[in-house]
Protein backbone atom coordinates (compact mmCIF):
# COMPACT_ATOMS: atom_id res chain seq x y z
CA UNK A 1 8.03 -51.37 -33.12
CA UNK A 2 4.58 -49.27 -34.26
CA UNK A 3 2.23 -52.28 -34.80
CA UNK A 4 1.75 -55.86 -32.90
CA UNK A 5 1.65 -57.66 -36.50
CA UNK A 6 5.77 -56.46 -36.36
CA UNK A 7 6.08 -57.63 -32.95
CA UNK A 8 5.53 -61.07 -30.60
CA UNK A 9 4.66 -61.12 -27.21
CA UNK A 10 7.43 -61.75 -24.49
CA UNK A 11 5.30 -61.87 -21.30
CA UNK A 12 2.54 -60.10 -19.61
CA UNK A 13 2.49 -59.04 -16.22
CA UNK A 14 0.30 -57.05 -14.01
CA UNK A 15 1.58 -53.72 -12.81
CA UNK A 16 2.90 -51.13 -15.36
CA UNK A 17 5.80 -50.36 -13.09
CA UNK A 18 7.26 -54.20 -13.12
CA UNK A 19 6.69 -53.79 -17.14
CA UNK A 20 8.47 -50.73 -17.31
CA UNK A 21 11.54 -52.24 -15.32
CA UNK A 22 11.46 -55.18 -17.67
CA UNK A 23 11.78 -53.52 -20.92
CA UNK A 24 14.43 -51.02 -19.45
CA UNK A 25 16.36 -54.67 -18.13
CA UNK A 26 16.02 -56.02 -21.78
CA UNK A 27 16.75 -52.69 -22.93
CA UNK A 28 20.01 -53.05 -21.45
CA UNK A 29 20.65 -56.33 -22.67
CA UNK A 30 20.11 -55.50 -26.33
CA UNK A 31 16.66 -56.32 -27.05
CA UNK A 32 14.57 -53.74 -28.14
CA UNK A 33 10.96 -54.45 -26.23
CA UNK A 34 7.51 -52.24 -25.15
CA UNK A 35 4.87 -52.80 -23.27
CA UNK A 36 1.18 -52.21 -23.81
CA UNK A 37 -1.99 -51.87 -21.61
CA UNK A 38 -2.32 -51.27 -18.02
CA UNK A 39 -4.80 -47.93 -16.81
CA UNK A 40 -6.38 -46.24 -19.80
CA UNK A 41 -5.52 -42.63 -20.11
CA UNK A 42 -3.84 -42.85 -17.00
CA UNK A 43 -7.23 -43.60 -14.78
CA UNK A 44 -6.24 -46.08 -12.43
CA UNK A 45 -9.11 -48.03 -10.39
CA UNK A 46 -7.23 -49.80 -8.07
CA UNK A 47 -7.46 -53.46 -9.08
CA UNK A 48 -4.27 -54.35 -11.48
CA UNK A 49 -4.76 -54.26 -15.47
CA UNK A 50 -2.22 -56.41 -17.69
CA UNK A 51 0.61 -55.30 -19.29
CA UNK A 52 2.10 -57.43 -22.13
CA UNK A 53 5.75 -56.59 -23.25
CA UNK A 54 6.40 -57.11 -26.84
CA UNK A 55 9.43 -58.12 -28.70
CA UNK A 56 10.30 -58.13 -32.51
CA UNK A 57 10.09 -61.53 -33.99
CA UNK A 58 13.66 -61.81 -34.75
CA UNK A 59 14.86 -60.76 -31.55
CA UNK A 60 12.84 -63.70 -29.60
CA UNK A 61 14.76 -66.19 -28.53
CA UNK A 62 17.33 -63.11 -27.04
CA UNK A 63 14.89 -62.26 -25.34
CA UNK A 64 13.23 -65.28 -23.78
CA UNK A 65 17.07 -65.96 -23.03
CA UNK A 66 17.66 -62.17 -21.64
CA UNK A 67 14.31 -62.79 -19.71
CA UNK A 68 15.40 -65.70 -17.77
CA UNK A 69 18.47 -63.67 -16.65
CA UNK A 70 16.46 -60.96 -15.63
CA UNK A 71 14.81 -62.93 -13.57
CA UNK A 72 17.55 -64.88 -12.06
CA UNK A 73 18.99 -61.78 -11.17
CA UNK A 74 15.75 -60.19 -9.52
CA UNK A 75 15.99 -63.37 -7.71
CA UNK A 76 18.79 -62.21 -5.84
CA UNK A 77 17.66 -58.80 -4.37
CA UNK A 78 17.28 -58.58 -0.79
CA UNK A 79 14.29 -56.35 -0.85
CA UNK A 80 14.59 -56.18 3.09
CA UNK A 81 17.87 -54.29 2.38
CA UNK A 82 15.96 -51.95 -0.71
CA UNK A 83 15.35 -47.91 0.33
CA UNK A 84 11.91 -47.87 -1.12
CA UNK A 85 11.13 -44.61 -0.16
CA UNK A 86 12.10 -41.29 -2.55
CA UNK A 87 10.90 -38.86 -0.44
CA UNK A 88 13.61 -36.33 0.99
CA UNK A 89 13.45 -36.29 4.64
C-alpha cells in the first residue's frame, strides 16, 4: 500500500506504539495494514498525535473481523502479571 486512494482506514489510535502492535497483530492474521501519523520526523512533544492504520479496500471486512479479535484477545492480558521493563539488571 503506497497511496491512501489504494487503501481505507481501519482505526486510529493515539500512540504509535499501540499502532505498531496492531498492524503487526493483523499482520499475523493475514491482513496486510500500516499506519500513518504520530511525531513528525521523530520530534515528539509530549502530548499524543493520531495514528490511523490503513487497510486495502478488499481486505476490509478481514480486518474489521481480525480487529475485533485483536481486541478480545488484548482483553485478556493481565497487565499486572506483564514484565514491562527491558532493561538488563
Amino acid at each position: 500500500m503506497h497511496s491512501d486512494t489504494h487503501s481505507v482506514v481501519l482505526t486510529t489510535v493515539l500512540r504509535e506504539v499501540e499502532a505498531a502492535l496492531i498492524v503487526a497483530a493483523l499482520e499475523e492474521k493475514g491482513v496486510i495494514a500500516r499506519q500513518s501519523g504520530g511525531s513528525v520526523s521523530g520530534f515528539k512533544v509530549g502530548a499524543p498525535a493520531e495514528v490511523t492504520i490503513y487497510v486495502r479496500p478488499e481486505d476490509h471486512d478481514k480486518a474489521v473481523q481480525a480487529y475485533a479479535e485483536i481486541r478480545e484477545e488484548a482483553g485478556h492480558i493481565d497487565w499486572s502479571q506483564v514484565d514491562l521493563d527491558s532493561s538488563e539488571e
